[in-house]
Protein backbone atom coordinates (compact mmCIF):
# COMPACT_ATOMS: atom_id res chain seq x y z
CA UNK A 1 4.52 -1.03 -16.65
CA UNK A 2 5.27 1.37 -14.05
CA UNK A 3 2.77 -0.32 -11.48
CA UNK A 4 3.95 -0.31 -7.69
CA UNK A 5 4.45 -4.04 -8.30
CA UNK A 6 6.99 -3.33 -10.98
CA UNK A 7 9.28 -0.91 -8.88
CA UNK A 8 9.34 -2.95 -5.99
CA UNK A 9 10.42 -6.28 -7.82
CA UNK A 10 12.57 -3.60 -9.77
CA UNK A 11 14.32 -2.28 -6.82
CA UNK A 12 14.79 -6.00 -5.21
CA UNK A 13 16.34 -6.57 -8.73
CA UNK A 14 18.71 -3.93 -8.22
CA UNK A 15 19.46 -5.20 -4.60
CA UNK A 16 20.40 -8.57 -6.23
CA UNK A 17 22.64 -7.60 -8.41
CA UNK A 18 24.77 -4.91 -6.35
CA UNK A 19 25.54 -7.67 -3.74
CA UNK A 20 25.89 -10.55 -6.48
CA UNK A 21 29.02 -8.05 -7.82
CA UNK A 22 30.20 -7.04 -4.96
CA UNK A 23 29.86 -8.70 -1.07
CA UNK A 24 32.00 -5.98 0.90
CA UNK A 25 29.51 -3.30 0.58
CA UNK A 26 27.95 -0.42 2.75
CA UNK A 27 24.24 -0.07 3.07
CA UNK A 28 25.13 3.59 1.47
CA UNK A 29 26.64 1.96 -1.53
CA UNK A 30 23.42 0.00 -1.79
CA UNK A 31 21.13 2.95 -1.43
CA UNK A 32 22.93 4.36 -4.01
CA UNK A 33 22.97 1.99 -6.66
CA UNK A 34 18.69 1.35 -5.96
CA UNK A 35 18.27 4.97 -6.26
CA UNK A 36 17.17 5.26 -2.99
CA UNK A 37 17.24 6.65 0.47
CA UNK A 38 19.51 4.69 2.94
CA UNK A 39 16.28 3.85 4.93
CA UNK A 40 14.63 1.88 2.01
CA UNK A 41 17.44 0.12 1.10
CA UNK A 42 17.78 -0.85 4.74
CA UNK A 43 14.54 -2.44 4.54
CA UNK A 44 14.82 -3.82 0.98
CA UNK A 45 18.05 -5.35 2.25
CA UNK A 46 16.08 -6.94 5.65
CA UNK A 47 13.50 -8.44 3.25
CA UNK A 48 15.39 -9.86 0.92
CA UNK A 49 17.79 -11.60 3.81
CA UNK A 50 14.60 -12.90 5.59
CA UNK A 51 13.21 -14.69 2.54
CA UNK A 52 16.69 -16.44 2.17
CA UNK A 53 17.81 -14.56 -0.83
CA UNK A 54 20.75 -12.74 0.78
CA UNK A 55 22.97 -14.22 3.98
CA UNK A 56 24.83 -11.80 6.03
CA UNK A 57 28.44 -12.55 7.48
CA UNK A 58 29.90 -9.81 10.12
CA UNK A 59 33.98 -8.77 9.00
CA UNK A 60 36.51 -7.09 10.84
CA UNK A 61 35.74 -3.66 11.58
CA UNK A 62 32.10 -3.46 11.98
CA UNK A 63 31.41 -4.15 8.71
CA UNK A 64 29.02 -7.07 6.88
CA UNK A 65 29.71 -8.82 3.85
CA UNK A 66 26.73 -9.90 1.79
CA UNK A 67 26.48 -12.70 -0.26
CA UNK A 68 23.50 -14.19 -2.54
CA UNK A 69 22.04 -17.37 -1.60
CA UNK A 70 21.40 -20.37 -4.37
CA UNK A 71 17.91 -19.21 -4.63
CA UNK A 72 19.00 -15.56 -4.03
CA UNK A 73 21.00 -16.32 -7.74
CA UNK A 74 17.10 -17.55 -9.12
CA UNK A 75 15.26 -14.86 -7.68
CA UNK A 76 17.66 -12.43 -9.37
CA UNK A 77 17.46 -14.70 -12.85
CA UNK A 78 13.88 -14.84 -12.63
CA UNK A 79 13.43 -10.84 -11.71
CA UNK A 80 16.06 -9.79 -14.94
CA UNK A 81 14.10 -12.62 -17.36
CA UNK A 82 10.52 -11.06 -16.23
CA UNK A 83 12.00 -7.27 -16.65
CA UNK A 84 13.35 -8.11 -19.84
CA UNK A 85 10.29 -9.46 -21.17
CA UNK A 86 8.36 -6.65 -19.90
CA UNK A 87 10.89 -4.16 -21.63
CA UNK A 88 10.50 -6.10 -24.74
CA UNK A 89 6.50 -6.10 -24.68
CA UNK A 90 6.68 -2.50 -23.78
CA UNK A 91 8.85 -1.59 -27.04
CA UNK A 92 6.88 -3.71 -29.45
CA UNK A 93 3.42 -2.05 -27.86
CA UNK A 94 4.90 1.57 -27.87
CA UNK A 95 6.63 0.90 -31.79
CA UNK A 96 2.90 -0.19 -33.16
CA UNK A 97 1.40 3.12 -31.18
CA UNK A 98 4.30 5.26 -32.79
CA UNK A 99 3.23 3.36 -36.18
CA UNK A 100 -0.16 3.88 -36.15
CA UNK A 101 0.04 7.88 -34.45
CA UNK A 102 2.66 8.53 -37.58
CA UNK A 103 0.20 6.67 -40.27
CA UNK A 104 -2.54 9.41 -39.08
CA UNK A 105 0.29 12.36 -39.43
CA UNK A 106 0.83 10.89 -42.97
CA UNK A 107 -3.19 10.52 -44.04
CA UNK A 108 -3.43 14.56 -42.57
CA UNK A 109 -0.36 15.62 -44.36
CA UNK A 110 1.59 16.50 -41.15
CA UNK A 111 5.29 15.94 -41.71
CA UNK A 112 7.11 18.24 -39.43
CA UNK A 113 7.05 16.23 -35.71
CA UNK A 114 7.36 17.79 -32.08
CA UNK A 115 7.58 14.95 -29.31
CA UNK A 116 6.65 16.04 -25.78
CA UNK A 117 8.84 14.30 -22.80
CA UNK A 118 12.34 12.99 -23.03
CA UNK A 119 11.60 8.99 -22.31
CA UNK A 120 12.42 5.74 -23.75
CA UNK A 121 8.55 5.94 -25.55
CA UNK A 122 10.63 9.24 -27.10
CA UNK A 123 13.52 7.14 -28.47
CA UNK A 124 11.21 4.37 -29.66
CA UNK A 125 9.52 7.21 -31.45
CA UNK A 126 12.46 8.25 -33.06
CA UNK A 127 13.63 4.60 -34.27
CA UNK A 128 9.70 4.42 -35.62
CA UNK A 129 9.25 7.93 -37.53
CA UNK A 130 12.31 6.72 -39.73
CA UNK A 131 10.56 4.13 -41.07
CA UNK A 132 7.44 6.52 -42.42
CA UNK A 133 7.56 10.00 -44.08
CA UNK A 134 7.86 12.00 -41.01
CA UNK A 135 10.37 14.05 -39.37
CA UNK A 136 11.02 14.46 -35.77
CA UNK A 137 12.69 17.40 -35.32
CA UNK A 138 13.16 16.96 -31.79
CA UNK A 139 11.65 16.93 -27.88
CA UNK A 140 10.27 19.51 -25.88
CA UNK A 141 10.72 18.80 -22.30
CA UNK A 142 10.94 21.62 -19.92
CA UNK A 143 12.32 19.42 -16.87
CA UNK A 144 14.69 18.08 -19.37
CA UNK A 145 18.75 17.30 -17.87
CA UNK A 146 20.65 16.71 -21.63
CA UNK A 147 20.52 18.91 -24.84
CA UNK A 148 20.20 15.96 -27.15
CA UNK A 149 18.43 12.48 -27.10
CA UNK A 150 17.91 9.63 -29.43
CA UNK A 151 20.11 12.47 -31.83
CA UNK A 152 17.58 15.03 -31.86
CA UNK A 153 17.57 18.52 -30.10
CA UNK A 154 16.01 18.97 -26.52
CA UNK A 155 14.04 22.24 -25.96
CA UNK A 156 12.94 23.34 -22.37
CA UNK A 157 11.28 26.31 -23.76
CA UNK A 158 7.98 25.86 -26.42
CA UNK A 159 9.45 29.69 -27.66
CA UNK A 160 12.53 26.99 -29.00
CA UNK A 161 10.88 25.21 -31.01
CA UNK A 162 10.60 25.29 -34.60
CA UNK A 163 7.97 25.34 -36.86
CA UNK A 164 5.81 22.37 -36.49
CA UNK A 165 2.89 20.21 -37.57
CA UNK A 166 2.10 18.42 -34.72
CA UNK A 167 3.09 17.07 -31.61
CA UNK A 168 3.44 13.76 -29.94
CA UNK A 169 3.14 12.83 -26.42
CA UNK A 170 6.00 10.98 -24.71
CA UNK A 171 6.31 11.71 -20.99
CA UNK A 172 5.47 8.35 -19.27
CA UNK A 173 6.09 9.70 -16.27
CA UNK A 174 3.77 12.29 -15.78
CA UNK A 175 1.35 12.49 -18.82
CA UNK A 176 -1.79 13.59 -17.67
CA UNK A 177 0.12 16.94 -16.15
CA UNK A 178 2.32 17.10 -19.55
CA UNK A 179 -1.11 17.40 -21.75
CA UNK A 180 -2.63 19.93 -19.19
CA UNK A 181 0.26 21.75 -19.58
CA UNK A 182 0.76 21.32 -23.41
CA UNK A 183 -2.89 22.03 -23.88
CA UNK A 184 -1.74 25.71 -22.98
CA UNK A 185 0.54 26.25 -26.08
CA UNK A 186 -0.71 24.28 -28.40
CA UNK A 187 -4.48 23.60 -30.17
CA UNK A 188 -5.38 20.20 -28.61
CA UNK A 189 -6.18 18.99 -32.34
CA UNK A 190 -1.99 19.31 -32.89
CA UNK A 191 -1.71 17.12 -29.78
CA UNK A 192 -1.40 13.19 -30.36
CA UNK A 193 -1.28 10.78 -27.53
CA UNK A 194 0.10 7.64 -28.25
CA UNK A 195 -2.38 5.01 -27.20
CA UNK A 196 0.01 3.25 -24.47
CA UNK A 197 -0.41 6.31 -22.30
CA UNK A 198 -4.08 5.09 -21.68
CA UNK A 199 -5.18 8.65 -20.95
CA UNK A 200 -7.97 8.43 -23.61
């Protein structure tokens, strides 16, 4: 997941579906709903009309309407049936690395759980620890937006956090940097990465 392949078709996904709700759109509103600047959806917008998937129709007022094509409408089914069984492989594989991280906390006697990076490998780890006989008290994520996730606290600052056994790794956006940094306040043996970061 996360590959340059993946955000493209994700981002053509998103494309799809903005003008299959809606044909009397601006290229802003488009931007906007790809997360994007107004420059890449422009050319997101010009690819997806030259392979056929979108047609164009100038309306009063200098404005366009967009509409999907036939195979527009199967590019976007086949782009939402490939993401959702690429979310649905990537929550079974991050569940069995959860599993296996919290049957090591158990075998060591760690109970009391610290999970580094607000992400949806966070929430999965949440869902996971309350099927063993450990607690996650909450996340540590200085970059972190919201106070709460998944029902737990959210810390920005390690002087926050409570007492604690180990911690878990759960940014899957930047990993590598969020060990280097967690390396700093915490003994690397009270550091478990999850094995679908592939950083060991």
């Amino acid at each position: 997941m996360n590959t340059k392949t993946d955000k493209d078709d994700r981002l053509v996904l998103d494309l799809l579906e903005a003008v299959g709700k809606q044909n009397d759109v601006s290229q802003r509103y488009l931007a906007n709903q790809m997360g994007v600047a107004l420059g890449l959806a422009n050319s997101y917008l010009k690819r997806c009309i030259h392979k056929g998937w979108i047609k164009i129709n100038q309306a009063p007022a200098n404005r366009f309407l967009y509409y999907l094509t036939p195979t527009g409408f199967a590019e976007k089914s086949r782009l939402t049936a490939e993401y959702l069984t690429d979310s649905f492989q990537f929550y079974r594989r991050a569940g069995e690395s959860c599993a296996q991280l919290y049957a090591h906390c158990e075998n060591n006697g760690w109970r009391q759980v610290i999970l580094c990076g607000c992400s949806d490998l966070a929430e999965i780890a949440v869902l996971r620890a309350q099927e063993m006989s450990v607690e996650v008290l909450g996340i540590y994520d200085p970059g972190a937006s919201m106070t709460r996730l998944a029902g737990r606290p959210v810390w920005k600052k390690f002087s926050d956090l409570p007492r604690f056994d180990v911690c878990i790794l759960t940014d899957v956006a930047t990993p590598a940097r969020s060990l280097e940094q967690l390396v700093k306040q915490v003994d690397r043996e009270r550091i478990l990465v999850p094995d679908i970061l592939r950083l060991g």
